[in-house]
C-alpha atoms as a PDB file:
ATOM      1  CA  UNK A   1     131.814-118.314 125.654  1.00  0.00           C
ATOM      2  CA  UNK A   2     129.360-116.825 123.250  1.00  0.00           C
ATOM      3  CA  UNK A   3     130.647-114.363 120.340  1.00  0.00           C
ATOM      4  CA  UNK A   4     128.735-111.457 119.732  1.00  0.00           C
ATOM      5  CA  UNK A   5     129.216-109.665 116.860  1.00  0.00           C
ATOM      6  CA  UNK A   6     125.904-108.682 114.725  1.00  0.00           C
ATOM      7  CA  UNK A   7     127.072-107.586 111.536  1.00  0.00           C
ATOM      8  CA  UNK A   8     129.765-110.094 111.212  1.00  0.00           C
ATOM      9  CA  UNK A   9     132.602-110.103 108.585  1.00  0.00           C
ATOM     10  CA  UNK A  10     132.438-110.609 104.975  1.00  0.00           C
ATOM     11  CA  UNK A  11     134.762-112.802 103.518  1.00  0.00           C
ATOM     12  CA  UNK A  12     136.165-114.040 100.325  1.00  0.00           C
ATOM     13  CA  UNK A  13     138.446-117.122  99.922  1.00  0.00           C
ATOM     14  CA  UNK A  14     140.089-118.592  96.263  1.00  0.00           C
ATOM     15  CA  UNK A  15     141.709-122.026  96.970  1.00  0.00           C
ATOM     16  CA  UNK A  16     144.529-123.478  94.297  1.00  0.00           C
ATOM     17  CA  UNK A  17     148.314-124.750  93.617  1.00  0.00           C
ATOM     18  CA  UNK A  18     149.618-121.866  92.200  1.00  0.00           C
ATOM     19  CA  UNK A  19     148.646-118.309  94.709  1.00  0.00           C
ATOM     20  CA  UNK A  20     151.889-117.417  95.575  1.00  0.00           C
ATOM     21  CA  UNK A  21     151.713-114.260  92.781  1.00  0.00           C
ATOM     22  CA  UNK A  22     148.390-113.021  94.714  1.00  0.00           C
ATOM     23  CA  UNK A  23     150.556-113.299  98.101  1.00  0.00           C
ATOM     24  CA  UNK A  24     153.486-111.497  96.468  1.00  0.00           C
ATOM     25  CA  UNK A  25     150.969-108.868  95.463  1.00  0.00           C
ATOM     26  CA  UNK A  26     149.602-109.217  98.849  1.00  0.00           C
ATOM     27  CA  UNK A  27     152.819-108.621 100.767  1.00  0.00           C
ATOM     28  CA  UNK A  28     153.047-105.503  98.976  1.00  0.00           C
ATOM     29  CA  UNK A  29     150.441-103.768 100.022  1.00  0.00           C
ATOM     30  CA  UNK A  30     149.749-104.842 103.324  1.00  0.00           C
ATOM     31  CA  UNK A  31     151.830-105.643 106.941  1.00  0.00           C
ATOM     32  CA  UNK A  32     152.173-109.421 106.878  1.00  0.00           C
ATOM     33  CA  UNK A  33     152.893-111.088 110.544  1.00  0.00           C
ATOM     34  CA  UNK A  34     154.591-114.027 111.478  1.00  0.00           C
ATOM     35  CA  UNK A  35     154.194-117.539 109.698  1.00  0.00           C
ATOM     36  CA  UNK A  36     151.909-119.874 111.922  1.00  0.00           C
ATOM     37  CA  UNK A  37     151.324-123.543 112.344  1.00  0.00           C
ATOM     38  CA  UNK A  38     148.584-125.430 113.230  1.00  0.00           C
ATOM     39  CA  UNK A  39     146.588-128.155 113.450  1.00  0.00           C
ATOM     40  CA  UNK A  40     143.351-128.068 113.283  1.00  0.00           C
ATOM     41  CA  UNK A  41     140.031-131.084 113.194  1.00  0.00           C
ATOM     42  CA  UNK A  42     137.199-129.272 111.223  1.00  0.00           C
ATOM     43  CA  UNK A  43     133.639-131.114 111.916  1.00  0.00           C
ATOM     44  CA  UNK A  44     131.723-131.243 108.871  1.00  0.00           C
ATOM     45  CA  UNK A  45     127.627-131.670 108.408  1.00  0.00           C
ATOM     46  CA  UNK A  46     126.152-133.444 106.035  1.00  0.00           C
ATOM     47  CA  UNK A  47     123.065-130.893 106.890  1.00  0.00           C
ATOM     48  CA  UNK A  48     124.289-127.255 106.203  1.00  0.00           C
ATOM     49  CA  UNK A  49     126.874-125.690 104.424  1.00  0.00           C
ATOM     50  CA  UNK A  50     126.822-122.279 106.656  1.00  0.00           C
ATOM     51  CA  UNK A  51     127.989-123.638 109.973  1.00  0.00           C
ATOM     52  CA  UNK A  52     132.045-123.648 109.993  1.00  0.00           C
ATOM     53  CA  UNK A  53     133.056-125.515 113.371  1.00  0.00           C
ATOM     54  CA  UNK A  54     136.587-126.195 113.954  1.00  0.00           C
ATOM     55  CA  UNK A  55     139.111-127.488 117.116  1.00  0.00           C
ATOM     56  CA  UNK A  56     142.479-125.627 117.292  1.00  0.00           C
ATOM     57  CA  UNK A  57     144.615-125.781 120.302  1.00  0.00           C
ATOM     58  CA  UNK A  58     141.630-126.982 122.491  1.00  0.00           C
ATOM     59  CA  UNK A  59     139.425-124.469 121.540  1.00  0.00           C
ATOM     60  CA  UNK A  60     135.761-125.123 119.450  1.00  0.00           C
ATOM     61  CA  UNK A  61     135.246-122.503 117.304  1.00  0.00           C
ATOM     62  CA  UNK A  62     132.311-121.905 115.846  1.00  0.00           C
ATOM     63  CA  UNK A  63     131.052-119.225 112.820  1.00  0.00           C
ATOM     64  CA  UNK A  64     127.969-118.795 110.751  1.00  0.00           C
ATOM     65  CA  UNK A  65     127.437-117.780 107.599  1.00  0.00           C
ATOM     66  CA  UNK A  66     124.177-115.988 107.797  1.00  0.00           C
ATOM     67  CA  UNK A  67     124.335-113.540 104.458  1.00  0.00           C
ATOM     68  CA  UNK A  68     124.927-113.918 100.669  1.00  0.00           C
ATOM     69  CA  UNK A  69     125.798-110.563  98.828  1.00  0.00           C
ATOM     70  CA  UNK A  70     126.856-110.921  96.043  1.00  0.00           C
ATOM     71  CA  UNK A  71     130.214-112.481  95.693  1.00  0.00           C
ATOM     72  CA  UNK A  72     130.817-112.185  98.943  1.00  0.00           C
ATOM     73  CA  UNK A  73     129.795-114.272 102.254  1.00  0.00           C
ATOM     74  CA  UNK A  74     129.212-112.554 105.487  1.00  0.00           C
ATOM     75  CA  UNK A  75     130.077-115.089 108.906  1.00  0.00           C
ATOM     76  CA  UNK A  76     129.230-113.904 112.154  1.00  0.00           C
ATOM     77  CA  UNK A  77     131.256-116.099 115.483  1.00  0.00           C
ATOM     78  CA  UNK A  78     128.898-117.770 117.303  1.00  0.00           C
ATOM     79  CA  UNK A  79     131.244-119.579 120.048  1.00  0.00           C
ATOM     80  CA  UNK A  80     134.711-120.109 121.353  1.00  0.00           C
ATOM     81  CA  UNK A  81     134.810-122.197 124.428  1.00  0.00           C
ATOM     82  CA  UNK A  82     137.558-124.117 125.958  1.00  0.00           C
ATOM     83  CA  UNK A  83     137.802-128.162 126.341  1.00  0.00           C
ATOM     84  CA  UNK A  84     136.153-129.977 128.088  1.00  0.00           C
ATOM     85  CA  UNK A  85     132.747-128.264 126.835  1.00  0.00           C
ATOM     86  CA  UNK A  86     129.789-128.978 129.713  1.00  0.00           C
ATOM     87  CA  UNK A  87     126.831-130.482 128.435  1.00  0.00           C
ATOM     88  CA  UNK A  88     124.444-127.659 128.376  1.00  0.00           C
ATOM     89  CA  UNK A  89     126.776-125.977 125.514  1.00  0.00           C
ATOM     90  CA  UNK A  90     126.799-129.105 123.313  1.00  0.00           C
ATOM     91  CA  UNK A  91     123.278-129.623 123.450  1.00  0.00           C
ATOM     92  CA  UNK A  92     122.633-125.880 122.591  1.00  0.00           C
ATOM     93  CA  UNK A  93     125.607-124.839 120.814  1.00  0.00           C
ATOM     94  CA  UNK A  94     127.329-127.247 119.224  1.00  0.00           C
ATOM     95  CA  UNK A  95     124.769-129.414 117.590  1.00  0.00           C
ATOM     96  CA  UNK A  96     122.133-127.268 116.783  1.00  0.00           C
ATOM     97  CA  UNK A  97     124.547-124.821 114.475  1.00  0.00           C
ATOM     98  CA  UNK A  98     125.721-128.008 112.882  1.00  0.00           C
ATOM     99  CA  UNK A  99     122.292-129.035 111.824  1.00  0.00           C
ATOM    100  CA  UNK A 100     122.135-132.036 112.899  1.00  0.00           C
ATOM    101  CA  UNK A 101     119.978-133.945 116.026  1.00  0.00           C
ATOM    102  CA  UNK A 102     121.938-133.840 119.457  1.00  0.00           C
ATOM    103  CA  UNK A 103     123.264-137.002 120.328  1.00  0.00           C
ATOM    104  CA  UNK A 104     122.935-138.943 123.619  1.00  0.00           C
ATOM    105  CA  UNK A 105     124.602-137.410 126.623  1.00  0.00           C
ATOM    106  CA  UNK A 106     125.848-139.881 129.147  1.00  0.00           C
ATOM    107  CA  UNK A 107     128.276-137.131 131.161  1.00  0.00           C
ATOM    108  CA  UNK A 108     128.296-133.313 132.551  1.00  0.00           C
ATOM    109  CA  UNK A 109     131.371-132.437 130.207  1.00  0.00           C
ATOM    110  CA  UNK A 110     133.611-133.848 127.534  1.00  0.00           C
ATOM    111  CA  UNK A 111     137.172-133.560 126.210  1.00  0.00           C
ATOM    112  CA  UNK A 112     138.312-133.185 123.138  1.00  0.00           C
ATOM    113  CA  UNK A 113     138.833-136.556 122.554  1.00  0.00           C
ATOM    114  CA  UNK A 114     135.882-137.527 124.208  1.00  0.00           C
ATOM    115  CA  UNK A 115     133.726-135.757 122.213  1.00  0.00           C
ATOM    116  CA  UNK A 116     135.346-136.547 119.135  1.00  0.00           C
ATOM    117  CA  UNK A 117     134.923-140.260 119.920  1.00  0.00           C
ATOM    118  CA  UNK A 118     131.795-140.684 121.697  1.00  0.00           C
ATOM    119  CA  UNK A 119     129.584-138.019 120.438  1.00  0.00           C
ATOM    120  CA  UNK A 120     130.766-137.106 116.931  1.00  0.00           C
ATOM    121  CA  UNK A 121     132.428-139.693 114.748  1.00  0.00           C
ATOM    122  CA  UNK A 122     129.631-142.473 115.329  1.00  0.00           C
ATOM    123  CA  UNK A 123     127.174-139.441 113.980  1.00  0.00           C
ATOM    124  CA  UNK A 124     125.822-140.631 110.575  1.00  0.00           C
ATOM    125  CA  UNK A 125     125.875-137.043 109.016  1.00  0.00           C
ATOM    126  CA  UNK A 126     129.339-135.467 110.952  1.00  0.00           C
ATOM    127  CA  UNK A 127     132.659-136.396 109.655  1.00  0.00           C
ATOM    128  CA  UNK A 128     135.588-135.040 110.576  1.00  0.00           C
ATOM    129  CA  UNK A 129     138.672-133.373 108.527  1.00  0.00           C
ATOM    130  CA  UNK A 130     142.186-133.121 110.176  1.00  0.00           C
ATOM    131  CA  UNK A 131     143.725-130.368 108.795  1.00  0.00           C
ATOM    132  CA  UNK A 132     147.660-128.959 109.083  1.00  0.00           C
ATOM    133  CA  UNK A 133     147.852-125.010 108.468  1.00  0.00           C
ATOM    134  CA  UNK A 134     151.296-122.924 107.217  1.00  0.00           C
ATOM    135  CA  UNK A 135     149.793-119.398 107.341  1.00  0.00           C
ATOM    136  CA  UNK A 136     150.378-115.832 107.807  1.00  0.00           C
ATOM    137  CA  UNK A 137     148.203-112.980 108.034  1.00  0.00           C
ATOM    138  CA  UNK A 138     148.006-109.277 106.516  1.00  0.00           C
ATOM    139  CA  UNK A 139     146.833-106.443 107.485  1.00  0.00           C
ATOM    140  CA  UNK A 140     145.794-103.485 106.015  1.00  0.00           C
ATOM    141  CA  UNK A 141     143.647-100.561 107.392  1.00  0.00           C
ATOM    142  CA  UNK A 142     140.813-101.498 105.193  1.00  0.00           C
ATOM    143  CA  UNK A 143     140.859-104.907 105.988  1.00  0.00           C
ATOM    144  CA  UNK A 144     142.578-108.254 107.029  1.00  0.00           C
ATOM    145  CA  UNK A 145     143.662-111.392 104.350  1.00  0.00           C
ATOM    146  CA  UNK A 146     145.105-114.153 104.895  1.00  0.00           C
ATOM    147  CA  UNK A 147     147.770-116.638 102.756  1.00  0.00           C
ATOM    148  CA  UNK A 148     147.577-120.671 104.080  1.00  0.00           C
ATOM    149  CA  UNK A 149     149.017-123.638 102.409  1.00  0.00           C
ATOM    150  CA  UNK A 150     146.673-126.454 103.804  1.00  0.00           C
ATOM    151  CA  UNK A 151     146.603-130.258 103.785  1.00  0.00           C
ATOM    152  CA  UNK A 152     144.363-132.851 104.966  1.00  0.00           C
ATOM    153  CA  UNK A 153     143.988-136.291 105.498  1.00  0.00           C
ATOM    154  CA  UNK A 154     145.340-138.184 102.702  1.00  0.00           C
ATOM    155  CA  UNK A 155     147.595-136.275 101.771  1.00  0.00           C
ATOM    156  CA  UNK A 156     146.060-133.831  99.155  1.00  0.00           C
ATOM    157  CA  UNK A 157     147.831-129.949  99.649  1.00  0.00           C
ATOM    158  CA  UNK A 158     146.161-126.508  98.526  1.00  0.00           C
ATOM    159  CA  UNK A 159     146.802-122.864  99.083  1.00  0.00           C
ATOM    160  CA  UNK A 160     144.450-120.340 100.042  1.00  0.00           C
ATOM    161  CA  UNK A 161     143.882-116.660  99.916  1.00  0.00           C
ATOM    162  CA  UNK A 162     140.992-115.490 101.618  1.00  0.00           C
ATOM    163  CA  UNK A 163     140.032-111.299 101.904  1.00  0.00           C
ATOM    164  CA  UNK A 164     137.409-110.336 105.127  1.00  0.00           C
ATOM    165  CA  UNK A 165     136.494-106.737 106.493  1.00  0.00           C
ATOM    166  CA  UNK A 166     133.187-105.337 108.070  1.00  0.00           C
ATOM    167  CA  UNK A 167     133.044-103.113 105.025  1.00  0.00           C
ATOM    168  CA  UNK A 168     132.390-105.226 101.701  1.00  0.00           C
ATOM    169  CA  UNK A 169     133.546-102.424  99.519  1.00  0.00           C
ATOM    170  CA  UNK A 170     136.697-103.095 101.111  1.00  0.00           C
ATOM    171  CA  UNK A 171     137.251-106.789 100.414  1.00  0.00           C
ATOM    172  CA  UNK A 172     135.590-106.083  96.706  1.00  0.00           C
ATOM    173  CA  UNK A 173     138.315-103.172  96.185  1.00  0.00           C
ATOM    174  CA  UNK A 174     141.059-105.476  97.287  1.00  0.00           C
ATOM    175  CA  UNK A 175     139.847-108.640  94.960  1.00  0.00           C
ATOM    176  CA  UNK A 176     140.380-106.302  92.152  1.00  0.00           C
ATOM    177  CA  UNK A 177     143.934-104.728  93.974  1.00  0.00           C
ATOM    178  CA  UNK A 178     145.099-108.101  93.671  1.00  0.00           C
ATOM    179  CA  UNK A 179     143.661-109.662  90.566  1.00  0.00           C
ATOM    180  CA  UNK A 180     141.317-112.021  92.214  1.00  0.00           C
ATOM    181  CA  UNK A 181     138.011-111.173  89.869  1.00  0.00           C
ATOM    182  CA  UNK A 182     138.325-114.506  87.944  1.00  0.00           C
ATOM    183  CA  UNK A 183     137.948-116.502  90.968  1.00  0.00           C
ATOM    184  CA  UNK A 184     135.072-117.722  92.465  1.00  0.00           C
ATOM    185  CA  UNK A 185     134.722-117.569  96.020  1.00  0.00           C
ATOM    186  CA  UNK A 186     134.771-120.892  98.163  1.00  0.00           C
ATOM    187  CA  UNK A 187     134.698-121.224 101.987  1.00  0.00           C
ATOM    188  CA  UNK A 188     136.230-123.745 104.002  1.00  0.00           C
ATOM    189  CA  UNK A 189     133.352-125.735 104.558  1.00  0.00           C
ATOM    190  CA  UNK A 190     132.720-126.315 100.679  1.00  0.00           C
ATOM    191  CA  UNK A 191     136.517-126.706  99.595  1.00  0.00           C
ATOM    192  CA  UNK A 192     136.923-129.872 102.524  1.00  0.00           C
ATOM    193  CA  UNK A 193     133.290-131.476 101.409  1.00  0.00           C
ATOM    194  CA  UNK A 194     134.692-131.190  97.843  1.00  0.00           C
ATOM    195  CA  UNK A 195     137.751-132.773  99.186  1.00  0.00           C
ATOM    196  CA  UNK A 196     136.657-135.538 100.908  1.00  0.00           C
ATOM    197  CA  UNK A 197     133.453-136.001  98.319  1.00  0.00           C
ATOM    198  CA  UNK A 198     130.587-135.412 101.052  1.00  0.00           C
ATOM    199  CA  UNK A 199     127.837-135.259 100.183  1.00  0.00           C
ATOM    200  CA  UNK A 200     124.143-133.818 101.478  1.00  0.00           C
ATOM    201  CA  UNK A 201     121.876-136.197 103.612  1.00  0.00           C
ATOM    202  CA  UNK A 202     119.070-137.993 101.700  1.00  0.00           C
ATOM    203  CA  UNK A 203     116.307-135.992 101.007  1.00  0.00           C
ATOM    204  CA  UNK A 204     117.931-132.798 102.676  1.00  0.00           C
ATOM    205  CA  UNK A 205     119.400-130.225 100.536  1.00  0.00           C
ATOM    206  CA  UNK A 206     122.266-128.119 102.270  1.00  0.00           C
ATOM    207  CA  UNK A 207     122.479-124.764 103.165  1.00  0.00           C
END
């Protein structure tokens, strides 16, 4: 299923060891839901920066980051469709937003694991991140945030905040609220490439 939304969200996410002041300050201010688990596999692309494609509970799910402004990013969804994906939206969905050329196709639809195995890991420039989520959301009438610790393969833990409305004013207004102006805003796609040290393709710069 395609997402359409064409003015997106703009976001801003701070990653460290030591956020659990900006969540206090969080919780204060805004409605805070549940704590939720999850596992997650993020695909990562050796050719762009912009493409944030994930697998949670069967489910690809892919955004775009299509806008700079200033310190903030704005991502627009571009799918969410259930496993096993049919050809047609691999070859026009999947691949294409992650940058990269599409892969033989030897069958009409894939798994999960299947395309995991087959169609991404022997990929030159795709690598894949498991990732384990503790997180719980706020809301507030301006905008959404959310708190995550996260770990990945190997072991190495992080915590996250991360700020995203339809109104930028919003999320700059609550970067300030909470004391966030020191921080420099990185999404999930750059914080696991840091992580795992990949790097751009030969010759191609990302984006």
């Amino acid at each position: 299923m395609t997402m359409s939304n064409p003015l997106g969200r703009f976001e801003f996410r701070v990653w460290g060891n030591h956020l659990s002041p900006f969540r206090d300050r969080l919780a204060a201010i805004a409605a805070a839901s549940e704590q939720q688990e999850s596992t997650e596999t993020y695909i990562l692309s050796r050719a762009t920066d912009t493409a944030n494609v994930k697998i949670r509970a069967g489910v690809m799910d892919i955004k775009l980051m299509f806008e700079q402004v200033g310190r903030l990013e704005r991502w627009r969804p571009m799918l969410k469709a259930e496993f096993p994906l049919d050809s047609r939206t691999i070859v026009e969905q999947a691949f294409p937003n992650l940058g990269v050329e599409v892969p033989h196709i030897a069958q009409p639809a894939y798994t999960h694991a299947e395309f995991i195995r087959d169609l991404v890991q022997p990929h030159r420039d795709l690598a894949i991140v498991e990732v384990a989520k503790v997180r719980r959301q706020f809301t507030s009438e301006k905008y959404t945030a959310e708190f995550a610790e996260v770990a990945i393969a190997g072991g190495v833990t992080s915590e996250t905040i991360e700020i995203e409305s339809e109104d930028p004013a919003s999320v700059l207004r609550a970067i300030a609220r909470l004391g966030l102006n020191s921080h420099t805003n990185i999404n999930y796609v750059r914080h696991l490439k840091l992580m795992t040290g990949m790097t751009p393709r030969a010759g191609v710069a990302a984006t």
